[in-house]
C-alpha atoms as a PDB file:
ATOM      1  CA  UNK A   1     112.532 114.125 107.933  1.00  0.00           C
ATOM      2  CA  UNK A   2     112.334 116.825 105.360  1.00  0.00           C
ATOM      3  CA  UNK A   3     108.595 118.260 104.553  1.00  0.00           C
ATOM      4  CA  UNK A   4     110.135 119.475 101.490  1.00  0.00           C
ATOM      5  CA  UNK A   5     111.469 116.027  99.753  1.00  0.00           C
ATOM      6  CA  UNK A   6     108.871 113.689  98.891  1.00  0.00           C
ATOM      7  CA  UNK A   7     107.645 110.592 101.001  1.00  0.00           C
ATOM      8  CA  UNK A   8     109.351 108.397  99.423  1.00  0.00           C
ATOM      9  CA  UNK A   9     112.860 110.240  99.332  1.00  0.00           C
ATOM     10  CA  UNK A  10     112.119 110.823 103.442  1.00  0.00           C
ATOM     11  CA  UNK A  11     111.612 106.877 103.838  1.00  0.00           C
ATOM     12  CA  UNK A  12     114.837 106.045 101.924  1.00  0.00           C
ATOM     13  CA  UNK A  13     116.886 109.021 103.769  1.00  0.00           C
ATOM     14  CA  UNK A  14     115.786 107.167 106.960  1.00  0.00           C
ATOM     15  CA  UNK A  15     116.945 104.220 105.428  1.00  0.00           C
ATOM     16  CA  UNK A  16     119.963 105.158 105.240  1.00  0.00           C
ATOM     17  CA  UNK A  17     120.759 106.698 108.140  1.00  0.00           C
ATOM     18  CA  UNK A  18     119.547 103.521 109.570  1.00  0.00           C
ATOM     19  CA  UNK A  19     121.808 101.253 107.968  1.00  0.00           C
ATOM     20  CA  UNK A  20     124.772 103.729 107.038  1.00  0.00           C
ATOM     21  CA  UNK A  21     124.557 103.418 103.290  1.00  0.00           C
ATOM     22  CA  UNK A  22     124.134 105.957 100.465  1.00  0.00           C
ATOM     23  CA  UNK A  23     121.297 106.875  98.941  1.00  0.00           C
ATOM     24  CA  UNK A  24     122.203 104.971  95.630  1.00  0.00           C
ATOM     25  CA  UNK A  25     123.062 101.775  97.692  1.00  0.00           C
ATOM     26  CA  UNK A  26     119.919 102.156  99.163  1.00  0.00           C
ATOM     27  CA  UNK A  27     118.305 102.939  95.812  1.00  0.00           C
ATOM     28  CA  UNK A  28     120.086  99.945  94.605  1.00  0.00           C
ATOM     29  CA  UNK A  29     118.830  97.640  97.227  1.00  0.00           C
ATOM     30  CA  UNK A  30     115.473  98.711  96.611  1.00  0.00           C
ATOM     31  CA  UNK A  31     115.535  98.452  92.817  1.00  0.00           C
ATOM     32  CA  UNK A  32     117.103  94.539  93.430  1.00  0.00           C
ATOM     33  CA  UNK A  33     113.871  94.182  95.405  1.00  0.00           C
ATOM     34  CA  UNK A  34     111.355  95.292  92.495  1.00  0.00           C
ATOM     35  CA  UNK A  35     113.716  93.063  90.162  1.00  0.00           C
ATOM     36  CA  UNK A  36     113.770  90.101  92.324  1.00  0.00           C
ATOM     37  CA  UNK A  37     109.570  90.225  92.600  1.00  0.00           C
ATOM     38  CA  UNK A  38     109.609  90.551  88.623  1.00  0.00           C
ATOM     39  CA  UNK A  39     111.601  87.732  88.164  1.00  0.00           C
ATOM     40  CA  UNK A  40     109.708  85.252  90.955  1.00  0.00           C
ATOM     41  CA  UNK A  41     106.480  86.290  88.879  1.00  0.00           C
ATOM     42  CA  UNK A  42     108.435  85.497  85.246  1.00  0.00           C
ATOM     43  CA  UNK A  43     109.916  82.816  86.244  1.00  0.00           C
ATOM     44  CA  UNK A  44     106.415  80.887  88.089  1.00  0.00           C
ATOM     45  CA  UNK A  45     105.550  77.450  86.488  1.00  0.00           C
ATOM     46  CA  UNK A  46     102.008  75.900  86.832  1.00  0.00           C
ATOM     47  CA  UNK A  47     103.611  72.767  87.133  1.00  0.00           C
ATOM     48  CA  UNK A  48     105.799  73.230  90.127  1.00  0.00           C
ATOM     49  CA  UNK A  49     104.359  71.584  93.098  1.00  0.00           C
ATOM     50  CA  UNK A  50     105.622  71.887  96.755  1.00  0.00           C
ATOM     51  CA  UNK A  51     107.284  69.512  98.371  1.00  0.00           C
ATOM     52  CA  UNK A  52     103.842  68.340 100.398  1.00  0.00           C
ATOM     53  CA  UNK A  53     102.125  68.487  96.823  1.00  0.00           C
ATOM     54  CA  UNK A  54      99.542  70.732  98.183  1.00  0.00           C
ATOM     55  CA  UNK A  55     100.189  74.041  96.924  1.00  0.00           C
ATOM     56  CA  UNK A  56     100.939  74.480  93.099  1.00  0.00           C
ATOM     57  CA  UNK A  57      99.017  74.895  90.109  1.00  0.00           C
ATOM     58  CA  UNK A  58      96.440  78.091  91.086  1.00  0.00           C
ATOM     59  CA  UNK A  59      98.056  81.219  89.886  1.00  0.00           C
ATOM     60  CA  UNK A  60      97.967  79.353  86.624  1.00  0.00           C
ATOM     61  CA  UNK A  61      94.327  78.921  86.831  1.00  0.00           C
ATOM     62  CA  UNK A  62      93.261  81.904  88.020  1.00  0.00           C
ATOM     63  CA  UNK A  63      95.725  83.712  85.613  1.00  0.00           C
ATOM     64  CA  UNK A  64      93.518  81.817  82.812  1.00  0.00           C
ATOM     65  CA  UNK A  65      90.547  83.132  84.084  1.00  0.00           C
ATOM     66  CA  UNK A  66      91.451  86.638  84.460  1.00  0.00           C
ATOM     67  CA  UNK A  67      91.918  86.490  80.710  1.00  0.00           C
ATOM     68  CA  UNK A  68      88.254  85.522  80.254  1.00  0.00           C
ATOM     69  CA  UNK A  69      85.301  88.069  79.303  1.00  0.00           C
ATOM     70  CA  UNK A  70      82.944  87.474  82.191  1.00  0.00           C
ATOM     71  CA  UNK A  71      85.157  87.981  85.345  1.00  0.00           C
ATOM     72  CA  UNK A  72      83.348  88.792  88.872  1.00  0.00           C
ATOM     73  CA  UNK A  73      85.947  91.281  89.512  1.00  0.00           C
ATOM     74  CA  UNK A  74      87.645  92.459  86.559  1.00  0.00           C
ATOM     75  CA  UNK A  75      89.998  92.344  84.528  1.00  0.00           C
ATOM     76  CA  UNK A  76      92.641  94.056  86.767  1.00  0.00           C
ATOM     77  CA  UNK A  77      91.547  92.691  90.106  1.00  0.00           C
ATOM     78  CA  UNK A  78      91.672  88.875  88.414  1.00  0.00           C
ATOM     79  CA  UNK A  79      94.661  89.679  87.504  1.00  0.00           C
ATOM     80  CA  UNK A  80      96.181  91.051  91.223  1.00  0.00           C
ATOM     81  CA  UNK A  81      94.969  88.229  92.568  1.00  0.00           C
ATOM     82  CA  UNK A  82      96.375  85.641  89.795  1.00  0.00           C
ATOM     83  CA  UNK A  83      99.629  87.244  91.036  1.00  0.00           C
ATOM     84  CA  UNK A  84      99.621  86.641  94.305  1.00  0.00           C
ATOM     85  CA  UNK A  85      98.699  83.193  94.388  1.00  0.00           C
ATOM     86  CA  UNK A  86     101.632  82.894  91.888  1.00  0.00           C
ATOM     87  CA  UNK A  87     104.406  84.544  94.333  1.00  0.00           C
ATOM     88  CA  UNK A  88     102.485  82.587  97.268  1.00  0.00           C
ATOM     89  CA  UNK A  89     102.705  79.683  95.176  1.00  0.00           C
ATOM     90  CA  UNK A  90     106.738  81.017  94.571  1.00  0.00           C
ATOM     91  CA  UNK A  91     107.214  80.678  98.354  1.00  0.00           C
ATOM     92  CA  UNK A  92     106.060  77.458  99.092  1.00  0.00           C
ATOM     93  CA  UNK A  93     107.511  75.695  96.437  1.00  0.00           C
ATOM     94  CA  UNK A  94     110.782  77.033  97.804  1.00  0.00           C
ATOM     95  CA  UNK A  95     111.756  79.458  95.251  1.00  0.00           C
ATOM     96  CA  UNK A  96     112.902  83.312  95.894  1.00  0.00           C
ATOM     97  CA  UNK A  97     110.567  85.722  96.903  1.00  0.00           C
ATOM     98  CA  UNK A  98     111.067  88.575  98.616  1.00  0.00           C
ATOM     99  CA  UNK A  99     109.609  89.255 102.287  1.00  0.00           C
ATOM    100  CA  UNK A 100     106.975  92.439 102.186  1.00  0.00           C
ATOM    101  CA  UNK A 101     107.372  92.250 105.034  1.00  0.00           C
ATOM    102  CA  UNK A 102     106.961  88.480 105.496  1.00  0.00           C
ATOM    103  CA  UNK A 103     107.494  85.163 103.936  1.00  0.00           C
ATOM    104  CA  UNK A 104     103.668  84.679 104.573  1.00  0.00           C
ATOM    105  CA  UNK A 105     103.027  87.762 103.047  1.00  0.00           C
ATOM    106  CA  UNK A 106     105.517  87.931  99.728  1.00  0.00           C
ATOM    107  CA  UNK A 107     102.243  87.894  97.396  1.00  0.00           C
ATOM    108  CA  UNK A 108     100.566  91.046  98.286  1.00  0.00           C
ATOM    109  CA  UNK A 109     103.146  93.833  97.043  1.00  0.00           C
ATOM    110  CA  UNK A 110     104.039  92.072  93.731  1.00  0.00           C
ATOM    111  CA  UNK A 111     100.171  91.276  93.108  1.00  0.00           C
ATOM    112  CA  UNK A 112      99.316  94.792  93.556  1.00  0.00           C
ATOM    113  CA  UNK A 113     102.452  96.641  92.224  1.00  0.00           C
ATOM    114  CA  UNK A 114     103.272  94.232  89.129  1.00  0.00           C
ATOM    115  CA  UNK A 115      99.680  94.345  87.355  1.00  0.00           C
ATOM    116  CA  UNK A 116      99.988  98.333  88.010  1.00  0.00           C
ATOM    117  CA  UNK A 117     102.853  98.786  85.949  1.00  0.00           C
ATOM    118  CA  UNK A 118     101.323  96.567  82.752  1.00  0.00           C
ATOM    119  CA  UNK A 119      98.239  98.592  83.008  1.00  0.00           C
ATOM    120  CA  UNK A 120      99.068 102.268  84.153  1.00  0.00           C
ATOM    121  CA  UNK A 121     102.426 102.116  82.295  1.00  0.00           C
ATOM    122  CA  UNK A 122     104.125 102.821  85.494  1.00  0.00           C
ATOM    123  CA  UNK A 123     108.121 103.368  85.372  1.00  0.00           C
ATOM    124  CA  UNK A 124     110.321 101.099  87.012  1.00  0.00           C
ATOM    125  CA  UNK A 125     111.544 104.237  89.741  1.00  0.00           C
ATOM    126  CA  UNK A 126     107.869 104.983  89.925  1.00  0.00           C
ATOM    127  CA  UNK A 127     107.626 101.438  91.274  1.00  0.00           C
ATOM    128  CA  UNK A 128     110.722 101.787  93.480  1.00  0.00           C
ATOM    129  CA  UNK A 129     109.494 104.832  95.077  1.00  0.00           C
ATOM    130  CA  UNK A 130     106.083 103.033  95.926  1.00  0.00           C
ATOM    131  CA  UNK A 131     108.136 100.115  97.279  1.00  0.00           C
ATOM    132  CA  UNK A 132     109.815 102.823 100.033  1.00  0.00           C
ATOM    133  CA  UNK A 133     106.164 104.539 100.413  1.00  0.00           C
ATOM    134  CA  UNK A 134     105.510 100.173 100.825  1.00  0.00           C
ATOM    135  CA  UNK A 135     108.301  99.698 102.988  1.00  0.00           C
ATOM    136  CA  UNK A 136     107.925 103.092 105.582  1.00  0.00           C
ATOM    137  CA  UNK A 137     104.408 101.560 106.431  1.00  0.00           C
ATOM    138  CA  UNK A 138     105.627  98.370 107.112  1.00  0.00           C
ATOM    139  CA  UNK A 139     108.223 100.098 109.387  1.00  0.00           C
ATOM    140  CA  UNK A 140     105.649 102.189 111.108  1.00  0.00           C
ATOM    141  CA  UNK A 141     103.475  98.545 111.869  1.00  0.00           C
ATOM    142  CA  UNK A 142     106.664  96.479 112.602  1.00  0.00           C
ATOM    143  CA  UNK A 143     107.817  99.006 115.497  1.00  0.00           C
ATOM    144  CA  UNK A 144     104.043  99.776 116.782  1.00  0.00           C
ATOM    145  CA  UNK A 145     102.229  96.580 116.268  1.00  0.00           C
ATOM    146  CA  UNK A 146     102.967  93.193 114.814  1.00  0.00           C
ATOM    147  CA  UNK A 147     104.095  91.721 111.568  1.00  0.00           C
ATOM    148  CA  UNK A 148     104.478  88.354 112.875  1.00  0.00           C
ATOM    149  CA  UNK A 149     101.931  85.673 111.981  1.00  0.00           C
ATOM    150  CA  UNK A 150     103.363  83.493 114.835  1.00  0.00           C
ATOM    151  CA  UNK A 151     102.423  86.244 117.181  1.00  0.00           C
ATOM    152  CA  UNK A 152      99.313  88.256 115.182  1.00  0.00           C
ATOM    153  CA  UNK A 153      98.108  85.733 113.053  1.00  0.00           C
ATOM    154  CA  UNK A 154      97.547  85.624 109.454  1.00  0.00           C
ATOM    155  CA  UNK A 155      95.932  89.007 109.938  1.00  0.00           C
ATOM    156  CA  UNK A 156      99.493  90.215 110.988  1.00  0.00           C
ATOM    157  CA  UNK A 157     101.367  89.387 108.147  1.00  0.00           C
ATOM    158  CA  UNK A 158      98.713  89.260 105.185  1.00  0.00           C
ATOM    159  CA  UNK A 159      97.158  92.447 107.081  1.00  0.00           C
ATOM    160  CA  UNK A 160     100.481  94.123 107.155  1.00  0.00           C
ATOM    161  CA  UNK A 161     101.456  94.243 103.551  1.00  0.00           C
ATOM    162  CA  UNK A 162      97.822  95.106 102.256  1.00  0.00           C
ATOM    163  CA  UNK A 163      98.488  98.210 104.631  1.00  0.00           C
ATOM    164  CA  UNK A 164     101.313  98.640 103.017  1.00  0.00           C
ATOM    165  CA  UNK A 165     100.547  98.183  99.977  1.00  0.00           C
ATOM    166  CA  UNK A 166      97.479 100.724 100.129  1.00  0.00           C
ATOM    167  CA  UNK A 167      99.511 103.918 100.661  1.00  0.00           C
ATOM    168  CA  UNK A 168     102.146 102.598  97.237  1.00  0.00           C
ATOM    169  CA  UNK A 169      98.793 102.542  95.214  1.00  0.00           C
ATOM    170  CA  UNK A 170      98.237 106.292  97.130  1.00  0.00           C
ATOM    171  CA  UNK A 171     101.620 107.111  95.672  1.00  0.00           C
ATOM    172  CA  UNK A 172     101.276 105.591  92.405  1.00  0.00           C
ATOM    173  CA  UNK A 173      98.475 107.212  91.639  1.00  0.00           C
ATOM    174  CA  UNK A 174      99.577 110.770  92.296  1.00  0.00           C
ATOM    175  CA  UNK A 175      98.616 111.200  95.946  1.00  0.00           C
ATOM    176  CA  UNK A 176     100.247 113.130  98.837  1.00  0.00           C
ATOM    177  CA  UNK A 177     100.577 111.949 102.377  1.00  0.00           C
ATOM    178  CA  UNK A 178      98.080 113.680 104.128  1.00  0.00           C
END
């Protein structure tokens, strides 16, 4: 790594060097990611149930009541959370998500990064660079802990992504590594 390139630019030279691609396939890969989570999110109908009937229906409602005036936890937060029962929602009912950095977990980076860009205005790289801020985290758990729900538990996988999600906010919001 490079202490003069930015986080994000380290994480994606690492990708590549790791899978033998360029730094614009990487990019590119990447960028399909953030497009992919947009399009799970745009394309989520209340209606859809899964196949067990169980699951469906709640990122509608809570998407409903984010929009109210009395909210216990704003606005923003209704909204993040709206999002990922959506994209859980997305998963169950068999529809394509993507892993971040498990099937368990495909709500949490959306939720978080998706609501960000409606109310900070961020860019679409600005959101790809979080993703690889996102994704070097989840790197840093896979190799030294667990990611696996079948082996950690719920904690692994839901626990994983809000880790990683936390240091994409960092970068988001104008933050430095240390």
């Amino acid at each position: 790594s490079r202490s003069d390139l930015p986080l994000w630019d380290n994480i994606r030279r690492s990708d590549c060097r790791t899978q033998g691609i360029t730094p614009e396939q990487s990019w590119e890969k990447m960028s399909l990611m953030l497009d992919t989570m947009k399009a799970s999110d745009r394309d989520y109908r209340e209606e859809d149930r899964s196949h067990s009937g169980l699951v469906g229906g709640d990122g509608g409602k809570v998407a409903r009541y984010a929009q109210g005036e009395k909210t216990l936890c704003g606005p923003f937060l209704s909204q993040v959370m709206a999002g990922a029962l959506r994209m859980g929602e997305c998963n169950a009912c068999m529809k394509r998500i993507v892993a971040a950095p498990t099937a368990g977990a495909c709500g949490v980076l959306p939720a978080v990064l998706l609501p960000y860009e409606k109310e900070f205005g961020a860019t679409h790289d600005q959101l790809v660079e979080a993703l690889y801020v996102a994704s070097g985290f989840g790197m840093i758990i896979a190799a030294r802990a667990s990611i696996s729900g079948a082996e950690g538990g719920c904690q692994a996988e839901i626990g994983s992504a809000a880790a990683m999600a936390a240091p994409a906010l960092v970068h988001l919001q104008g933050g430095s590594p240390e």
